[in-house]
Protein backbone atom coordinates (compact mmCIF):
# COMPACT_ATOMS: atom_id res chain seq x y z
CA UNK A 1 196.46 111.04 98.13
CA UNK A 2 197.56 107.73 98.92
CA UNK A 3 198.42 109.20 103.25
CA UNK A 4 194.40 110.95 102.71
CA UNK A 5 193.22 107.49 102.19
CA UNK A 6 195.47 106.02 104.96
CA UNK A 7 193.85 108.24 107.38
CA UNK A 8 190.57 108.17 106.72
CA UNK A 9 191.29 103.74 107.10
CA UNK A 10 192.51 104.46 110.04
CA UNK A 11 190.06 106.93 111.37
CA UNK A 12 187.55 104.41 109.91
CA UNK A 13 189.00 101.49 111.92
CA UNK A 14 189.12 103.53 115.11
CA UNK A 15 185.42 104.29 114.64
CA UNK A 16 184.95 100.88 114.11
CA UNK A 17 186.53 99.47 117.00
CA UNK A 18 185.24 102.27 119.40
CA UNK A 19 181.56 101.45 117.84
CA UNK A 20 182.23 97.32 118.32
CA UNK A 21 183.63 98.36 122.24
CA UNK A 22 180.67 100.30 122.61
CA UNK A 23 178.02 97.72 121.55
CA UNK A 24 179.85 95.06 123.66
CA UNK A 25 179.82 97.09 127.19
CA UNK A 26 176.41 97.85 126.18
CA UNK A 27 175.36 94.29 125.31
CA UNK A 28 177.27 93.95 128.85
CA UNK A 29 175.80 96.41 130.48
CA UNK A 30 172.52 94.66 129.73
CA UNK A 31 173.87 91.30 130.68
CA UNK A 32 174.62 92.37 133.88
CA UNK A 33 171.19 94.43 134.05
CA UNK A 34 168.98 91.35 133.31
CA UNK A 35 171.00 89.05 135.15
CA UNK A 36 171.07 90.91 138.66
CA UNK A 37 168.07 93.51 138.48
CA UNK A 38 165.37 92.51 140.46
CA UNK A 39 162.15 91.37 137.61
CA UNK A 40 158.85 91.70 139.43
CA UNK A 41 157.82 94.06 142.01
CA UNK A 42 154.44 91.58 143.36
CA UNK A 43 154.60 87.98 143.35
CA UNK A 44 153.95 86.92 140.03
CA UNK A 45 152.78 83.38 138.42
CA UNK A 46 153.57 82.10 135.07
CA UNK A 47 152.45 78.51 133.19
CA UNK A 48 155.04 77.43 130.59
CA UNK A 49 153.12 74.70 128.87
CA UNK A 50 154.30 71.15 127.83
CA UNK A 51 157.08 71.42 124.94
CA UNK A 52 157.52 75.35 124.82
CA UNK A 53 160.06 76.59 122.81
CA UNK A 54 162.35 79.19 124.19
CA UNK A 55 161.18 81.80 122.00
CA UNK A 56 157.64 80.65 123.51
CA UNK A 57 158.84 81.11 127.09
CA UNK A 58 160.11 84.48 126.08
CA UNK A 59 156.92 85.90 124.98
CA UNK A 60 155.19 84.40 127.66
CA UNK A 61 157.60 86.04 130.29
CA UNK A 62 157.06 88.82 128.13
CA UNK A 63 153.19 89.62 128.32
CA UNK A 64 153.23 89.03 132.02
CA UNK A 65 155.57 91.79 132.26
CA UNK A 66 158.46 89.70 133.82
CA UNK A 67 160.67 90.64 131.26
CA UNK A 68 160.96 93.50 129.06
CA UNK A 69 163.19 92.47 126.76
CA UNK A 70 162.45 88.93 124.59
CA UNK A 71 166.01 89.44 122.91
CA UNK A 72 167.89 89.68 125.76
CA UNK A 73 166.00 86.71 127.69
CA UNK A 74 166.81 84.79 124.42
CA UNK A 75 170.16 86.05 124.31
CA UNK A 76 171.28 84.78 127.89
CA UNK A 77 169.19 81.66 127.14
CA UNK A 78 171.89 80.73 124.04
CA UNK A 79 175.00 82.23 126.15
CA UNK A 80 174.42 79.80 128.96
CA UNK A 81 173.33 76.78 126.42
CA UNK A 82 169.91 76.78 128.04
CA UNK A 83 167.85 75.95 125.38
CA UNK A 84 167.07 72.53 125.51
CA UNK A 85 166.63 72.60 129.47
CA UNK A 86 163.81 74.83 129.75
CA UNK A 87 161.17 73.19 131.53
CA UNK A 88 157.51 73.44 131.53
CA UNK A 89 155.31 74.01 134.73
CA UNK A 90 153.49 76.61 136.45
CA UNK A 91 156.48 79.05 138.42
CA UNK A 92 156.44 81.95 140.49
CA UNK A 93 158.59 84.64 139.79
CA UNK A 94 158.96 86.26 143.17
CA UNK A 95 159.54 89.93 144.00
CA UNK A 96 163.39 88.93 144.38
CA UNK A 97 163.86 86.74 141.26
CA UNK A 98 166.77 88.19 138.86
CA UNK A 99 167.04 87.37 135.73
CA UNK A 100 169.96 84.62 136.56
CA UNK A 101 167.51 83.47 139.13
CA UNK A 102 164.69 82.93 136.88
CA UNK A 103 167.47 81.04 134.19
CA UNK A 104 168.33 78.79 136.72
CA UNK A 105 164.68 77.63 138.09
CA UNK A 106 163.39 77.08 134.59
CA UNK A 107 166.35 74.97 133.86
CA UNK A 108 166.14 73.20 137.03
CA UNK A 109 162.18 72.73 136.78
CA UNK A 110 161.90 74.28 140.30
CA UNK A 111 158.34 75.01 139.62
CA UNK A 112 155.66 76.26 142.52
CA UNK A 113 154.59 73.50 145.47
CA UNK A 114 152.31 74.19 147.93
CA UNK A 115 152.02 72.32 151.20
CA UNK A 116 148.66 70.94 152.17
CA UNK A 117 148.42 70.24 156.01
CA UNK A 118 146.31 67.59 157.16
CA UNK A 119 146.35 68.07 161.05
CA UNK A 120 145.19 65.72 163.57
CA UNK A 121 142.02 66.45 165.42
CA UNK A 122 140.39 67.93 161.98
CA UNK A 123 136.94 66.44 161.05
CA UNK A 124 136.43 65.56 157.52
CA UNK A 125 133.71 68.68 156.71
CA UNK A 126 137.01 70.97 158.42
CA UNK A 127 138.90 69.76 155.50
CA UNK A 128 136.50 69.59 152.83
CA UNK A 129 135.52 73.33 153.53
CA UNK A 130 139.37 74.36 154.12
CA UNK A 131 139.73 73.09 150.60
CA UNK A 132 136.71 74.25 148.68
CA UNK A 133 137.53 77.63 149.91
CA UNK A 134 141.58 77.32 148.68
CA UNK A 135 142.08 78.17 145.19
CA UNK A 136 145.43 77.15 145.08
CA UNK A 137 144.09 73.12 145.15
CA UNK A 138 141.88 71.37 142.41
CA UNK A 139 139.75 69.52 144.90
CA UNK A 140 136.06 68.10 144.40
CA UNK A 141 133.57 65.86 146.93
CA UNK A 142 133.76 63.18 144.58
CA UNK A 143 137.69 62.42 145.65
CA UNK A 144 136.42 61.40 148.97
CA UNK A 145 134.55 57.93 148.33
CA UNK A 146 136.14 55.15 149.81
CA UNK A 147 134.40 52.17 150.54
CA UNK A 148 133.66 50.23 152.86
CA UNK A 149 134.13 53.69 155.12
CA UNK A 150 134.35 57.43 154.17
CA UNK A 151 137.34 58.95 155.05
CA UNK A 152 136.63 60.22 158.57
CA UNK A 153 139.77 59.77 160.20
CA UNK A 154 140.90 57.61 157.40
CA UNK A 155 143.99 60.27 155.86
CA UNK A 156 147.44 60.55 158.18
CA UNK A 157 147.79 63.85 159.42
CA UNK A 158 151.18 65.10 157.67
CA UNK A 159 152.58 67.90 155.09
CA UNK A 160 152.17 67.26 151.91
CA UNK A 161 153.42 68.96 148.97
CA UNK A 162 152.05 68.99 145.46
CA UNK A 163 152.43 70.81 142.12
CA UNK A 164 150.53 74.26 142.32
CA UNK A 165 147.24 73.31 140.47
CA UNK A 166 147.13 69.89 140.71
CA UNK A 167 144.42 67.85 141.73
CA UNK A 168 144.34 66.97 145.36
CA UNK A 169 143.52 63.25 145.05
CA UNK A 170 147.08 61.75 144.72
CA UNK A 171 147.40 63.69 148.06
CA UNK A 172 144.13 62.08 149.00
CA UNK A 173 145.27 58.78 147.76
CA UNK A 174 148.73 59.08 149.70
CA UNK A 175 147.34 60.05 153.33
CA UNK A 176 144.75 57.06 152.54
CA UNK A 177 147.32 54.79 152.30
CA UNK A 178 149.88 56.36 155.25
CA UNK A 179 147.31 56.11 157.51
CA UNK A 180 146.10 52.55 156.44
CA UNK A 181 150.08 51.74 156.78
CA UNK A 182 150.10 52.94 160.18
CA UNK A 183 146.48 51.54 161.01
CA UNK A 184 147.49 48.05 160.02
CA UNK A 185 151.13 48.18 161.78
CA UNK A 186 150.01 49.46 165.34
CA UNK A 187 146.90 46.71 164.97
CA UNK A 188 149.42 44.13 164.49
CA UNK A 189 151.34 45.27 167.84
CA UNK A 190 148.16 46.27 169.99
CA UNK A 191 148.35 44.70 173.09
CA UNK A 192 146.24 41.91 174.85
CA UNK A 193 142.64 41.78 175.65
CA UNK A 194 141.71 44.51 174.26
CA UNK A 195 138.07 44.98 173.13
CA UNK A 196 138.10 45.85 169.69
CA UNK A 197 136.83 43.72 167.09
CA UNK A 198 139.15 44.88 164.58
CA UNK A 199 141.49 47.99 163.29
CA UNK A 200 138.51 50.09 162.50
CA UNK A 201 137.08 49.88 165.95
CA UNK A 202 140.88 50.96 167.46
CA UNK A 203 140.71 53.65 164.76
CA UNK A 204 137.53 54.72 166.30
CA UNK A 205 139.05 54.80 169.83
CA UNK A 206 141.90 56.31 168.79
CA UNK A 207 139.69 59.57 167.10
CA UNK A 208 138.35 60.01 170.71
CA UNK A 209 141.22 60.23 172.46
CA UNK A 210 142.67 62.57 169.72
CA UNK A 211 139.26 64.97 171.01
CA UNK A 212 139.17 64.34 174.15
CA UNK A 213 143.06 65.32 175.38
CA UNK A 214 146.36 67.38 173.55
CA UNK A 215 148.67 65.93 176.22
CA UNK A 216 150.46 62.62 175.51
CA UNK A 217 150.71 61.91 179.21
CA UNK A 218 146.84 61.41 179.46
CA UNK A 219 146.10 59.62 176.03
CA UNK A 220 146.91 56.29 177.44
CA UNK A 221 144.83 56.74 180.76
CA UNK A 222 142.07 58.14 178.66
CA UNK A 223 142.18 54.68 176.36
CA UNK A 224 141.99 53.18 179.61
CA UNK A 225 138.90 54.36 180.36
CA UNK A 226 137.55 53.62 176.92
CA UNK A 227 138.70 50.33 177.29
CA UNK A 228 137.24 49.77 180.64
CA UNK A 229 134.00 51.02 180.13
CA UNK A 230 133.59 48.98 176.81
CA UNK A 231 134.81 45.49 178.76
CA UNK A 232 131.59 46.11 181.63
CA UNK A 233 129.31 47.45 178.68
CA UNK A 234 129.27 50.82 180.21
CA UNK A 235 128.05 53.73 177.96
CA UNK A 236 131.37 55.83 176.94
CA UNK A 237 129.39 59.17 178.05
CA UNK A 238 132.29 61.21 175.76
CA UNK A 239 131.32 64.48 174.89
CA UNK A 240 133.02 64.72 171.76
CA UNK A 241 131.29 61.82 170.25
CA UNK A 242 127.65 63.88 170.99
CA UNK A 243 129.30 66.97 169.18
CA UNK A 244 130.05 64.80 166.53
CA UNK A 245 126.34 63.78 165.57
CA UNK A 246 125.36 67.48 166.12
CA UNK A 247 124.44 68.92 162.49
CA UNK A 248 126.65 71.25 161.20
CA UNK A 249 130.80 71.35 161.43
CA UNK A 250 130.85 74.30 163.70
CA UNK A 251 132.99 73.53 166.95
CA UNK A 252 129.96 73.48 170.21
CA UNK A 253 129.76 73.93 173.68
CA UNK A 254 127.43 71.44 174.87
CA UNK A 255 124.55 71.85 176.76
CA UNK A 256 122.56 69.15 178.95
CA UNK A 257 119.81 69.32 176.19
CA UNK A 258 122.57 68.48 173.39
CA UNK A 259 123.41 64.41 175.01
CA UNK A 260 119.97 64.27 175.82
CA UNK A 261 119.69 63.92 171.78
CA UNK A 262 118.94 60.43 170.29
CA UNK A 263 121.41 59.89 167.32
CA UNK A 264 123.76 57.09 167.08
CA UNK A 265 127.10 59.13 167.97
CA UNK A 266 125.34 59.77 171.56
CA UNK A 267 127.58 57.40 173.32
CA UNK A 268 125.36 58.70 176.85
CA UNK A 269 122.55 57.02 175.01
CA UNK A 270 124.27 53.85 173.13
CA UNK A 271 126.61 51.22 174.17
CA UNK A 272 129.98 50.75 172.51
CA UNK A 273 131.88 52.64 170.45
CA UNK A 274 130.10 55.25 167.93
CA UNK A 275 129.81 53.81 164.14
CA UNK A 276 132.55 56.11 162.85
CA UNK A 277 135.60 57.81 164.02
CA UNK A 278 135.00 60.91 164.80
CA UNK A 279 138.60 62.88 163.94
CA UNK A 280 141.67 62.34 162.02
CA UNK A 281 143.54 60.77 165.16
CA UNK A 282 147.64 61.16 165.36
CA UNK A 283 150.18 58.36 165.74
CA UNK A 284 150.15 59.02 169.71
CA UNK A 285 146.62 58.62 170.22
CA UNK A 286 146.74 55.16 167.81
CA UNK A 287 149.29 53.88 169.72
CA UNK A 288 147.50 54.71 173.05
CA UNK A 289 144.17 53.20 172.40
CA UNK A 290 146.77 49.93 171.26
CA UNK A 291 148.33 50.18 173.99
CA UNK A 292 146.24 51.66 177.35
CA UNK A 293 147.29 52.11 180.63
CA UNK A 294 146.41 49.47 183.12
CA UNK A 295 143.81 51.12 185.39
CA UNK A 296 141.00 50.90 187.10
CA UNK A 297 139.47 54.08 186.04
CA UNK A 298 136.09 54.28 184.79
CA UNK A 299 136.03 58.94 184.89
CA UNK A 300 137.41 61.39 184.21
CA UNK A 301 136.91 65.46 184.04
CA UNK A 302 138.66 68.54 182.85
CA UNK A 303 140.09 71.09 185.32
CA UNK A 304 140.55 74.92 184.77
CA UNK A 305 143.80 74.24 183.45
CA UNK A 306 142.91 71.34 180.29
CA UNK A 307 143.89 68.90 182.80
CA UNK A 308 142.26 65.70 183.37
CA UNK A 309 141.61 63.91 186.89
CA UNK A 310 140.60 60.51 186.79
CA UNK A 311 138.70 58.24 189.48
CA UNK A 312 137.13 54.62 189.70
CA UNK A 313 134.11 55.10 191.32
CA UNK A 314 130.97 57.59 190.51
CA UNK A 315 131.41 58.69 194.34
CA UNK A 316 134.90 60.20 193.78
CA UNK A 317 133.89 61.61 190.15
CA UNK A 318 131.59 63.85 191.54
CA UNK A 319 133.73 65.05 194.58
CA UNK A 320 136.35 65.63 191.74
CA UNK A 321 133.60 67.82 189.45
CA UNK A 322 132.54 69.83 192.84
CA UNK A 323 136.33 70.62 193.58
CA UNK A 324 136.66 72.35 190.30
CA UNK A 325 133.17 73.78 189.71
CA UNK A 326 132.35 71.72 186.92
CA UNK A 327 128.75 70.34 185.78
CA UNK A 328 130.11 67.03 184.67
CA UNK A 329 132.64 64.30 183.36
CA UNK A 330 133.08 61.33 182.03
């Protein structure tokens, strides 16, 4: 009786510890499941508001079918002390995020940026419709007072990166300020005798160059020009400045009717610079109209090749338009 008993403990323990080895490559199994299997076949994003428990994260991860398991989530959550690091934030889970992956990203708070570019040579309506049209920014009008100017050519063009979701006016606020930094520091170095009344007025210059060339070697011959024309009270005659005061934002090809157009960004019609600039200039084209070439050149017209040939006298500007078939220059 008492040897029965014996092995039926023994069988019982045997059960037991083949049941307990069972469970534990199982629970293994699905360790090693969750933690390497890929979660999401499409791009997926998830919010995990302020203060979220873990079991809140779990369900959340849960209903947008990231997970399918809230016990095993939970599970590796307590096995790699996780709790308390969970961090709130709007993520995307990615089509190769494993489960270790996603651990380590909510711990870490490594929660979705997207870059905004502000480029150079963008107009301000560019950049408000580039923005109303993005529904990955919180972006409205209003962001773009500023006073004593609006913003044309008043934010540095840079990357910037900001919190999926976010308002846009910190970003606002920052390329204000970069480009007031830089404004104010290449003002302080211009060079002599130049005829600008203040920074505005360079910033001005500095937006036409940005439109009127791509090619650093030109941009300080080009401020030249500016700069002489504006000393003898010339007109500036720069197309870009017409296309400017055109309505709409659409980029033109201008006709001989468009300059003919009174408005005060006709700079074929008005002396001096145009009341605005007319672009978001770059660094290069600042530090050109602070620092022009010494020249004598007063035009200047594009070849076939977005190449510019300059000349000091109206004679040799129009043998220069006849030589490459153009209607007219600068």
């Amino acid at each position: 009786m008492v040897q029965l008993c014996l092995k039926k403990f023994k069988l019982l323990v045997i059960i037991l510890v083949a049941a307990g080895i069972a469970v534990t490559a199982y629970a293994y199994y699905l360790q090693q499941k969750f933690l390497s299997q890929k979660l999401v076949t499409a791009d997926t994003l998830v919010s995990i508001p302020e203060a979220a428990s873990a079991q809140k994260i779990a369900e959340i991860l849960y209903r947008k079918h990231v997970i399918n398991s809230k016990k095993i989530f939970l599970w590796m959550v307590k096995y790699y002390h996780l709790s308390a690091r969970l961090q709130s934030g709007t993520y995307l889970v990615t089509g190769q995020e494993t489960g270790l992956s996603l651990l380590h990203k909510l711990a870490q708070g490594q929660t979705y940026k997207i870059s905004i570019k502000i480029i150079e040579g963008q107009r301000l309506c560019e950049l408000v419709k580039l923005w109303t049209n993005n529904p990955l920014v919180k972006f409205d009008k209003a962001m773009l007072i500023a006073a004593p100017h609006s913003l044309e050519g008043l934010l540095y063009p840079d990357t910037y990166v900001q919190e999926y979701g976010a308002s846009m006016l910190p970003v606002l606020q920052l390329a204000h300020k970069k480009m007031l930094r830089k404004l104010d520091e290449v003002w302080q170095e211009r060079g002599a005798d130049l005829p600008f009344e203040n920074a505005y007025e360079l910033l001005i210059a500095a937006s036409i160059i940005e439109k009127e060339t791509a090619l650093l070697s030109e941009k300080n011959l080009i401020a030249s020009v500016i700069v002489n024309r504006l000393k003898l009270h010339m007109p500036l005659q720069m197309d870009p400045t017409v296309a400017y005061g055109m309505p709409g934002c659409e980029r033109i090809i201008l006709t001989g009717h468009d300059i003919k157009i009174d408005n005060p960004y006709n700079t074929y019609k008005h002396q001096g610079l145009p009341p605005t600039p007319i672009a978001l200039p770059s660094a290069t084209s600042l530090l050109a109209a602070a620092h022009p070439d010494k020249s004598d050149y007063l035009y200047f017209v594009a070849n076939k090749h977005g190449q510019h040939i300059f000349s000091a006298t109206y004679q040799q500007h129009k043998k220069n338009i006849y030589a490459i078939g153009g209607e007219h220059g600068h």
